[in-house]
Protein backbone atom coordinates (compact mmCIF):
# COMPACT_ATOMS: atom_id res chain seq x y z
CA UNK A 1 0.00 0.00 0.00
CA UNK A 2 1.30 3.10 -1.02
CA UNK A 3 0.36 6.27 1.01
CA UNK A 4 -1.22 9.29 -1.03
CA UNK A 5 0.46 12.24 -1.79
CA UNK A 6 -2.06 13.77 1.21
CA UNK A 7 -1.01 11.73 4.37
CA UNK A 8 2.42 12.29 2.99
CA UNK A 9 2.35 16.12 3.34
CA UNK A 10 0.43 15.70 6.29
CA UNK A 11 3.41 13.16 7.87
CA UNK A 12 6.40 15.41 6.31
CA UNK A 13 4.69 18.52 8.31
CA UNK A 14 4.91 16.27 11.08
CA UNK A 15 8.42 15.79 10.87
CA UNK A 16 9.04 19.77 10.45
CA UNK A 17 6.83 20.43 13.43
CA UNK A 18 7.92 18.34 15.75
CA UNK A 19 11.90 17.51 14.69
CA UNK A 20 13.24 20.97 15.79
CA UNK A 21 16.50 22.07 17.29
CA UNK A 22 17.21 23.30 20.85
CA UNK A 23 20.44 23.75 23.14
CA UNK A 24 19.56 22.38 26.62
CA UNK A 25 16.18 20.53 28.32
CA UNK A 26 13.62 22.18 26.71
CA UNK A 27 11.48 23.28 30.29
CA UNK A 28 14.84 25.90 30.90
CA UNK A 29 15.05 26.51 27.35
CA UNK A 30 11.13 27.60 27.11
CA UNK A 31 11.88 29.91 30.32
CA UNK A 32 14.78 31.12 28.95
CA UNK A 33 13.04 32.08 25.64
CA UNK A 34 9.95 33.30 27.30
CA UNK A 35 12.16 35.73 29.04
CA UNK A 36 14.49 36.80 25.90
CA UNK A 37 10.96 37.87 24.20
CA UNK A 38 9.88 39.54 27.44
CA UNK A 39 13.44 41.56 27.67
CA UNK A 40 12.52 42.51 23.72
CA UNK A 41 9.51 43.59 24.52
CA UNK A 42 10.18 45.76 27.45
CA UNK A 43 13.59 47.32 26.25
CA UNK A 44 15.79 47.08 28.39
CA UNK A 45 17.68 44.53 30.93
CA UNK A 46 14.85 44.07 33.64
CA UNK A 47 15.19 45.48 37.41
CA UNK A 48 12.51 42.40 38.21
CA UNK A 49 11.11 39.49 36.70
CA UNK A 50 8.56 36.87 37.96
CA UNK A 51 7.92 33.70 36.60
CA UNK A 52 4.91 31.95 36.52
CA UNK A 53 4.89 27.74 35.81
CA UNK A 54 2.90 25.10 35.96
CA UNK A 55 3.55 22.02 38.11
CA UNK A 56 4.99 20.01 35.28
CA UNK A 57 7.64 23.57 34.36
CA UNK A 58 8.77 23.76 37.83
CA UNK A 59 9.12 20.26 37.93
CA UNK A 60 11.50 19.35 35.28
CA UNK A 61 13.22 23.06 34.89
CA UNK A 62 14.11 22.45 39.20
CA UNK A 63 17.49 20.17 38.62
CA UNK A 64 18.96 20.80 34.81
CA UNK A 65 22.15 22.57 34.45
CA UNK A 66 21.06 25.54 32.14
CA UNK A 67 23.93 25.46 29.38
CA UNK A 68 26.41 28.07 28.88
CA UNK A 69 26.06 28.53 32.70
CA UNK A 70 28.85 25.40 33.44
CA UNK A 71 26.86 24.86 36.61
CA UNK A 72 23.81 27.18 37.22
CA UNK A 73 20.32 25.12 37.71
CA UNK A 74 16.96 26.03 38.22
CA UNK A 75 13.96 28.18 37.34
CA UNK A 76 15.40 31.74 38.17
CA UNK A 77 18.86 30.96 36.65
CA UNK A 78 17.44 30.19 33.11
CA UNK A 79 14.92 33.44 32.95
CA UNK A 80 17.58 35.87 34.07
CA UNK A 81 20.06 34.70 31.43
CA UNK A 82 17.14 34.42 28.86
CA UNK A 83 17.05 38.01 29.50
CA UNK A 84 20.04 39.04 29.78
CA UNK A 85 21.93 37.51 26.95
CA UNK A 86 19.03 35.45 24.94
CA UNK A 87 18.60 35.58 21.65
CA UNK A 88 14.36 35.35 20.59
CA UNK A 89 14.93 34.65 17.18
CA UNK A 90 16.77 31.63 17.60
CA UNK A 91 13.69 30.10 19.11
CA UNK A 92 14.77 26.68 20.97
CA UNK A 93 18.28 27.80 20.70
CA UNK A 94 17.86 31.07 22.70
CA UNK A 95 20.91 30.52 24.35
CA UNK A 96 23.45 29.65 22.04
CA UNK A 97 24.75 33.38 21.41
CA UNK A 98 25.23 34.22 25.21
CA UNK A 99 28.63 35.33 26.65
CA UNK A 100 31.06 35.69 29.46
CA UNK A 101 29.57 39.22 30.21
CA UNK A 102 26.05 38.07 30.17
CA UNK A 103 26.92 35.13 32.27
CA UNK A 104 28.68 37.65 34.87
CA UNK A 105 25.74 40.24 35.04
CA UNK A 106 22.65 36.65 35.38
CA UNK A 107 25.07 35.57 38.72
CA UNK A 108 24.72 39.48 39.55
CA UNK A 109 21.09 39.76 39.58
CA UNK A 110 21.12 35.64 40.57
CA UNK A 111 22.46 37.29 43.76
CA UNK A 112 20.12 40.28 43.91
CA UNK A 113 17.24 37.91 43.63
CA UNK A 114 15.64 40.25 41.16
CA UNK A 115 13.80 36.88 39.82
CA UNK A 116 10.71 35.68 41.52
CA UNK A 117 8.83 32.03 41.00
CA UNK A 118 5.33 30.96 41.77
CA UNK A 119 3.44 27.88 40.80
CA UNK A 120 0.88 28.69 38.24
CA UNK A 121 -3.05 27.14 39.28
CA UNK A 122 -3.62 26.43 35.28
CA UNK A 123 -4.97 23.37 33.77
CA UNK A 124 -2.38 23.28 31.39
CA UNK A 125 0.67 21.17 32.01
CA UNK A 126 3.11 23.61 30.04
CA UNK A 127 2.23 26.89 30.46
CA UNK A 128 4.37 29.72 31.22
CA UNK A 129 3.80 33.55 32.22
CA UNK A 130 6.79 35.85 32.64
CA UNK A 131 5.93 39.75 33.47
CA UNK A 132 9.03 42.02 33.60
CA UNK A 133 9.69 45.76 35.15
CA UNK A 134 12.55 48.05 34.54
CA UNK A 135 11.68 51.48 35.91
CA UNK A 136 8.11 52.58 34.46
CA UNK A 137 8.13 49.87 31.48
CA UNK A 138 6.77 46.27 32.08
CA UNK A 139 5.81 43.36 29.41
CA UNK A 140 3.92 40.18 30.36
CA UNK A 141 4.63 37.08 27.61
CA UNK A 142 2.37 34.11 28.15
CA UNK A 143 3.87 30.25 26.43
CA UNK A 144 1.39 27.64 26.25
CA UNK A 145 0.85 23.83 25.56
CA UNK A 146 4.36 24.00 23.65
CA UNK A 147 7.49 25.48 24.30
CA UNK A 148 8.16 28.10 21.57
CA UNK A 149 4.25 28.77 21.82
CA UNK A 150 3.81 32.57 22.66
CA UNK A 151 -0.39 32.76 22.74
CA UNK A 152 0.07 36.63 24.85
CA UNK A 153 1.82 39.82 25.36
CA UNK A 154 1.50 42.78 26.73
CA UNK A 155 3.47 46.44 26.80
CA UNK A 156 2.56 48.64 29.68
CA UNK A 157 -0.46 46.86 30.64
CA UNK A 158 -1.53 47.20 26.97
CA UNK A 159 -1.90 44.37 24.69
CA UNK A 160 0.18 43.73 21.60
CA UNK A 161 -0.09 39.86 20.53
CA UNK A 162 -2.96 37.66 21.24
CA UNK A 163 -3.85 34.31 19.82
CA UNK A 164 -6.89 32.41 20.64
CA UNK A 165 -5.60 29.82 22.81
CA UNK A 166 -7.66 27.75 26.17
CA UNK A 167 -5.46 26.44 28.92
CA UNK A 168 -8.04 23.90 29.81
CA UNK A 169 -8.03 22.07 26.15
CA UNK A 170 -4.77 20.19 24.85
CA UNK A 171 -4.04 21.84 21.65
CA UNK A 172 -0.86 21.16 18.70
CA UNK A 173 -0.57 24.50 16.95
CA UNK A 174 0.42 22.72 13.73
CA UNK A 175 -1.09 19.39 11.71
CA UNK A 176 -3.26 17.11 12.94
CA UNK A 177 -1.59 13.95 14.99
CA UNK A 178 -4.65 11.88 14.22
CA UNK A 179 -3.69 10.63 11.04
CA UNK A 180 -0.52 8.27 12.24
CA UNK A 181 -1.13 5.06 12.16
CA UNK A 182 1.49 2.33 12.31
CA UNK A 183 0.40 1.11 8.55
CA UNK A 184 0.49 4.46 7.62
CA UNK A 185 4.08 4.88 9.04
CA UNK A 186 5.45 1.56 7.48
CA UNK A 187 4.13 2.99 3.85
CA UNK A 188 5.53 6.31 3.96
CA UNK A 189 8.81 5.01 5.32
CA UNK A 190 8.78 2.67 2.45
CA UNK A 191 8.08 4.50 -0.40
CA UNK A 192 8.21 8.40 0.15
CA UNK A 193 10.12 10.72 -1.45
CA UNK A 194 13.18 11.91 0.98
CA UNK A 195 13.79 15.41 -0.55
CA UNK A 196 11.60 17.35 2.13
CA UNK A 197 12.80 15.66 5.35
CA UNK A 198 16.27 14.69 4.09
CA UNK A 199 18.08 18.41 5.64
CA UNK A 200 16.00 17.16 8.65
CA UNK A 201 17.07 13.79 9.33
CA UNK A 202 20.59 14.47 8.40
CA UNK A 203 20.66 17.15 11.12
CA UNK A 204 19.06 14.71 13.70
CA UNK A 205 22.01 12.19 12.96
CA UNK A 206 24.47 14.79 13.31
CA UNK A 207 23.44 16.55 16.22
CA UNK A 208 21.93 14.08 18.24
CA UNK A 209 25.65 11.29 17.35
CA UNK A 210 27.76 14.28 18.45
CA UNK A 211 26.30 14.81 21.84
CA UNK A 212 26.16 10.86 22.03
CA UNK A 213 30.17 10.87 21.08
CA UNK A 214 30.84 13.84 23.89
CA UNK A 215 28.64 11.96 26.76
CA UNK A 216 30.76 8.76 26.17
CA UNK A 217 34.53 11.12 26.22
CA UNK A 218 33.65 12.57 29.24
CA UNK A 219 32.57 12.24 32.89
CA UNK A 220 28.71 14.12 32.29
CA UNK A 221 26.52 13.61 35.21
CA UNK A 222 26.52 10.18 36.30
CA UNK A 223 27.96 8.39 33.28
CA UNK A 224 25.37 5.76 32.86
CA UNK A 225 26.22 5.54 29.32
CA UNK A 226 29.95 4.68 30.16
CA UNK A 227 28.63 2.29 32.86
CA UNK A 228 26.86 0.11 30.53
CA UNK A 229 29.71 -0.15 28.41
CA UNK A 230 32.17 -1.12 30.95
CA UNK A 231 29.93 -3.37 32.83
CA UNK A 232 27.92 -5.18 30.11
CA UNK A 233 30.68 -4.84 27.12
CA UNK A 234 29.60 -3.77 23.26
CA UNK A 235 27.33 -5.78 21.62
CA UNK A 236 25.29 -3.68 19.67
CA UNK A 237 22.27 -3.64 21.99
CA UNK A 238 24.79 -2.56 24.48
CA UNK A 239 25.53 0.49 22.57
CA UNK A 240 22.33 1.06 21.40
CA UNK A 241 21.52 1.98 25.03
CA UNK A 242 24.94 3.20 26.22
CA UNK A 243 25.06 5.72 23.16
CA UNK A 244 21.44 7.00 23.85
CA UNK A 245 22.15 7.49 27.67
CA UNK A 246 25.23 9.23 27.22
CA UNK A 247 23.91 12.04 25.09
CA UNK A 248 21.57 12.67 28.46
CA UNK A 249 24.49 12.20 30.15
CA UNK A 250 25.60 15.38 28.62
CA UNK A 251 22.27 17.19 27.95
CA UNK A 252 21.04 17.09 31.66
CA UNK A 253 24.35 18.51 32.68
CA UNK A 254 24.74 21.52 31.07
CA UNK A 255 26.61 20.19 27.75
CA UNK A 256 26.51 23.10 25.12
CA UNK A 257 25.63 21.31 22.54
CA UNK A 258 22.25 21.33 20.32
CA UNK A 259 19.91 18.20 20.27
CA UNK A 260 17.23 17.04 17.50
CA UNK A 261 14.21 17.03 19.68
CA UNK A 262 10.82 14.84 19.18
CA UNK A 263 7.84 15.95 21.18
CA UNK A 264 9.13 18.64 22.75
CA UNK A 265 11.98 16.78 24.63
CA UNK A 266 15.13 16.42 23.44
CA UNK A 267 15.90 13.21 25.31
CA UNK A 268 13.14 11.69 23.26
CA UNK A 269 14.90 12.96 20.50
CA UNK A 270 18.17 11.56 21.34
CA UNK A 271 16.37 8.04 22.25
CA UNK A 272 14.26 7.84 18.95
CA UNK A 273 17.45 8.55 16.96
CA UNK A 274 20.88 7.25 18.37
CA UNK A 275 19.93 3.45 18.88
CA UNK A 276 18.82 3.11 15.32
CA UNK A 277 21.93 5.03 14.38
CA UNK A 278 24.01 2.52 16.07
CA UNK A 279 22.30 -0.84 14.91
CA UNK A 280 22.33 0.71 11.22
CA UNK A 281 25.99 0.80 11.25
CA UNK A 282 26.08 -3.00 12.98
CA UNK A 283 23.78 -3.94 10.30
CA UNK A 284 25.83 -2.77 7.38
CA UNK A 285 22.52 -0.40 6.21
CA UNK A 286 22.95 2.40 3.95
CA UNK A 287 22.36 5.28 4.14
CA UNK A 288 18.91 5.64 2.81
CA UNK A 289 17.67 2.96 4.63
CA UNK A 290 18.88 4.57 8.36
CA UNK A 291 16.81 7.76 7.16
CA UNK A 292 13.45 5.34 6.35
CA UNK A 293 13.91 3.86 9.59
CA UNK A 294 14.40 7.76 11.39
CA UNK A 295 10.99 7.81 9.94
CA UNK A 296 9.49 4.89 11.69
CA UNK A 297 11.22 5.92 15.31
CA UNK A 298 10.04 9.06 14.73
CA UNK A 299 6.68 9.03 13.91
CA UNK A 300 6.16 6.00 15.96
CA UNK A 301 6.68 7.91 18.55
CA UNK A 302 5.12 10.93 17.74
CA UNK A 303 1.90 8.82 17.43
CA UNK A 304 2.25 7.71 21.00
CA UNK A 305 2.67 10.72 22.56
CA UNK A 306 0.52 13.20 21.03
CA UNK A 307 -2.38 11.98 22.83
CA UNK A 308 -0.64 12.56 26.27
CA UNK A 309 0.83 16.02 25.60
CA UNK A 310 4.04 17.51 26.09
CA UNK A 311 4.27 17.23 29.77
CA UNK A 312 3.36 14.81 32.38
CA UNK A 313 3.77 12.00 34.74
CA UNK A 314 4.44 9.31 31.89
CA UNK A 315 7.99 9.06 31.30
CA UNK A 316 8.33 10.51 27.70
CA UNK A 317 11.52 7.67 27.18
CA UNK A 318 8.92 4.62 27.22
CA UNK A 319 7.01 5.94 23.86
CA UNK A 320 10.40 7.06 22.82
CA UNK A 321 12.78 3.90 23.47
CA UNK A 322 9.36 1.59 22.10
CA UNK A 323 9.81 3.56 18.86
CA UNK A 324 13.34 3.27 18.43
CA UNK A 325 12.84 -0.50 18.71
CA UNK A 326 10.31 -0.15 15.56
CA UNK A 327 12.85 1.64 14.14
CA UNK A 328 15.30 -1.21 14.43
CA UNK A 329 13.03 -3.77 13.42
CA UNK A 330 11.84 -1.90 10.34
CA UNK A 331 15.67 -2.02 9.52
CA UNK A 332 15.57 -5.78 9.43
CA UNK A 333 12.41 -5.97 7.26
CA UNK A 334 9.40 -5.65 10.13
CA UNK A 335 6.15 -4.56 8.71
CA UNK A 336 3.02 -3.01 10.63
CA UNK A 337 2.36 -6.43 12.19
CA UNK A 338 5.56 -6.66 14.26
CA UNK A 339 5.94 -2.90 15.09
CA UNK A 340 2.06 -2.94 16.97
CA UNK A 341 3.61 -6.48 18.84
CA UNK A 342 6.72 -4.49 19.94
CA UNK A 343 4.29 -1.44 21.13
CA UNK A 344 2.01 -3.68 22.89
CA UNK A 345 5.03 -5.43 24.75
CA UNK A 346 7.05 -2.63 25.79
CA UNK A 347 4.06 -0.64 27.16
CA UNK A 348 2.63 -4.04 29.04
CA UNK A 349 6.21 -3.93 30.48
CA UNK A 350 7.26 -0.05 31.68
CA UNK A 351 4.33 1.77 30.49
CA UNK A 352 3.59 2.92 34.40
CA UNK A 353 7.26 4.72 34.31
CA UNK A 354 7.09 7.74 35.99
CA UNK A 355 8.90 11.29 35.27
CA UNK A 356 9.99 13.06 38.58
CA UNK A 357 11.82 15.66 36.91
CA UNK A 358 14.10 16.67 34.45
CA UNK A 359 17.79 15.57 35.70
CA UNK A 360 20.52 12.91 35.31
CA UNK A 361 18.48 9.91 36.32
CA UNK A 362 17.08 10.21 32.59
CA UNK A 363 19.82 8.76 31.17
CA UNK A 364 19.01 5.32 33.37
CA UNK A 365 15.30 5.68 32.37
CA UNK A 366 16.53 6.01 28.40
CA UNK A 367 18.43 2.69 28.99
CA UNK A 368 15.46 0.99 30.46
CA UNK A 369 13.14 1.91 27.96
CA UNK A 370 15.59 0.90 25.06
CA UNK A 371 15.72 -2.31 26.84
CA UNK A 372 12.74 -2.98 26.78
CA UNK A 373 11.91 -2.28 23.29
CA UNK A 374 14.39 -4.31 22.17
CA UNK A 375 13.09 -7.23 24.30
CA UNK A 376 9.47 -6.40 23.23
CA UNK A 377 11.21 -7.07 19.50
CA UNK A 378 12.80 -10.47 19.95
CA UNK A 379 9.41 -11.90 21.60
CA UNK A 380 7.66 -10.33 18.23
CA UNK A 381 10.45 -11.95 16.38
CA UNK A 382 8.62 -15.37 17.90
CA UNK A 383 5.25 -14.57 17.53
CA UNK A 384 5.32 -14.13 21.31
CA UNK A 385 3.44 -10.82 22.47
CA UNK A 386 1.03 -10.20 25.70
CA UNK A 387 -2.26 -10.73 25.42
CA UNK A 388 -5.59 -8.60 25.41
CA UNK A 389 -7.36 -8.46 28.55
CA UNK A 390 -3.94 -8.92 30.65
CA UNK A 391 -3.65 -5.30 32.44
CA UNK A 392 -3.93 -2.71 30.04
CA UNK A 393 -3.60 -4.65 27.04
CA UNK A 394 -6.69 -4.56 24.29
CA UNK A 395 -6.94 -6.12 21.05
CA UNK A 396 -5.19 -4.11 18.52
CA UNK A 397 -2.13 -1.83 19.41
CA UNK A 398 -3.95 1.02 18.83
CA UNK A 399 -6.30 0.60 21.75
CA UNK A 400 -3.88 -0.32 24.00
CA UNK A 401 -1.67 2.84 23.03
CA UNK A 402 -5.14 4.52 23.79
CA UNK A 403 -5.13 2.91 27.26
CA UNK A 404 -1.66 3.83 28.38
CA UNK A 405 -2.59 7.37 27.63
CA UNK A 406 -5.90 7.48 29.44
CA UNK A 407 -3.77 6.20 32.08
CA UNK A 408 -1.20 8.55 31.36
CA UNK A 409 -3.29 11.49 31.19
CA UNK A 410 -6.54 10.93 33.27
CA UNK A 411 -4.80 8.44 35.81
CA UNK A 412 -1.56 9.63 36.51
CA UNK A 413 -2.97 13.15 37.51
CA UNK A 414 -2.88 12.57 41.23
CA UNK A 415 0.34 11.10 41.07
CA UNK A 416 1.77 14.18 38.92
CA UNK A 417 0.47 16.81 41.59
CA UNK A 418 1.94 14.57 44.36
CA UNK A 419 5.54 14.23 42.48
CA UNK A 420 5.93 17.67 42.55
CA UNK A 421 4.67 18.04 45.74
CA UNK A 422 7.07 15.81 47.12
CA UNK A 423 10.16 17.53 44.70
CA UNK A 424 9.48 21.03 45.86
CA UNK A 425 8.30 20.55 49.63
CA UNK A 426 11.55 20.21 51.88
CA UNK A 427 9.58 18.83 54.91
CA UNK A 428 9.02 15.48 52.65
């Protein structure tokens, strides 16, 4: 089945949408870029700035080195640098032109606390309102449901930019989610044309190996990637995990170095990517065919995750290291069949993974979730997968992704609000 020239526009806009670049965990980076606009806006270096975030913001912008800081973390440390040294236009890469001066004058007004943070009552889980004052001047610029999302802003109380945006409704600002579909994914991959997504992927592979490359060189965080290999040796499943960890080795410690993300996080990016990267090359696959299967891991997860949104208590690796495990197996020849086995196994397995936060411990949770792909793939290789009925499983893949996000979404939202309770509450 080929797919028509429709659902492939619709699946390259995906792609464009969702594959973008960005220097550092994306909750920071959305702070940070929030902030540079806000600075733009108002003028001039602000005397205050308060920060508004929801639960699932505080939560995983709390423990992530901000880069080009070697060492600062936290809410107040990324908005003061955003507006102090950010750049707006470079969207996701706000950061990437700041220097030693601007670094100087953010641990200046670190000091002065001109920065304030409150937790944001919104139903939103990424949502974002920064207001800024120097001397008579404020601006207000309001991010929501996606991190380079400005919906607001305001100049002196007066209102400049407004989109018509609802906190309460989980929105995508760009194409339509609902048309992946694992057969879908397997035709496009097959057959498309690679002219409008080839820049794209190529990018991915280079950005997303090189931060890989630096997390295995060096002592990042807690080295999990450089664990693996010295404790479990190189097979290529080894790798596959040890290469993917040690890019969030590097990322959640303040490496300077941009990532290819996938729904919004650029672990997700890094775990969709580097695994298939590294069994292509044990595999002896060309070129073309690494790209095809990008497509796969990529949309694969995309089609997981959409449903759940950006941010929440569902560990964004599980959809991510499931995907890259369809991405391997469409390398060897897997069709639709094997990749909806593979979903249905991994998410039987860790779907109930939870995300505390934004911080090295990510790198672990990449390996896991790689892991368990992978395992989820040899028992599809056998015919072997779990069975509707047993947990969360249903009849076709589809319905069970359907479940885990219910559960994901619906189910997981006490256990969200009590994560960050427990995170933020020093008593606990």
């Amino acid at each position: 089945m080929e797919p028509s020239c429709q659902d492939c526009c619709k699946f390259e806009a995906i792609l464009h949408e969702e594959l973008l670049t960005a220097l550092g965990c994306t909750e920071p980076i959305a702070i940070a870029f929030g902030a540079a606009n806000a600075r733009k806006l108002l003028g001039a270096i602000p005397q205050e700035l308060t920060v508004e975030c929801s639960g699932n913001l505080i939560k995983n912008a709390k423990a992530v080195v901000v880069p080009m800081t070697v060492d600062l973390r936290g809410i107040e440390a990324a908005a003061i640098l955003g507006a102090v040294g950010g750049d707006p236009s470079r969207d996701l890469e706000v950061l990437t032109t700041v220097t030693g001066e601007d670094l100087a004058l953010t641990k200046e007004l670190l000091a002065r606390n001109i920065c304030q943070v409150h937790l944001l009552e919104t139903p939103a889980k990424l949502h974002i309102i920064i207001r800024c004052r120097s001397g008579q001047d404020t601006a207000m610029v309001e991010i929501l449901h996606e991190h380079n999302h400005i919906v607001r802003m305001e100049k002196n109380g007066q209102e400049v930019y407004n989109i018509p945006h609802d906190a309460a409704t989980l929105t995508d600002s760009g194409t339509d989610r609902s048309c992946l579909s694992l057969e879908g994914i397997v035709a496009y991959a097959k057959t498309a044309g690679l002219s409008g997504v080839r820049e794209l992927l190529e990018k991915q592979i280079a950005c997303n190996s090189a931060i890989s490359r630096e997390g295995l060189s060096k002592p990042w965080g807690e080295s999990v990637g450089q664990t693996l290999l010295e404790v479990y040796g190189d097979s290529v499943n080894v790798r596959a995990r040890a290469a993917a960890a040690a890019g969030s080795d590097a990322r959640m410690n303040g490496c300077e170095m941009p990532v290819v993300i996938n729904s919004g996080s650029g672990n997700q990016g890094i775990t969709v990517s580097v695994p298939v990267i590294e069994y292509a090359k044990a595999l002896g696959s060309s070129h073309e065919e690494l790209l095809r299967a990008l497509l796969v891991s990529n949309l694969v997860a995309i089609m997981q995750k959409y449903k759940v949104g950006r941010l929440s208590a569902f560990c964004g690796a599980v959809s991510a290291g499931t995907a890259a495990a369809c991405g391997i197996a469409f390398l060897q020849g897997a069709g639709a069949d094997i990749l909806g086995m593979i979903i249905t196994n991994s998410l039987a397995n860790i779907g109930g993974v939870v995300c505390d936060g934004a911080k090295s411990s990510c790198a672990a949770k990449i390996s896991s979730s790689i892991e368990a792909g992978l395992m989820g793939y040899e028992m599809a290789k056998r015919g072997r997968v779990f069975r509707p009925g047993e947990g969360l499983v249903k009849d076709a893949y589809e319905k069970t992704i359907d479940s885990f996000c219910r559960m994901a979404k619906d189910g997981m939202e006490a256990t969200d609000q009590e994560i960050l309770r427990i995170m933020v509450d020093p008593s606990l």
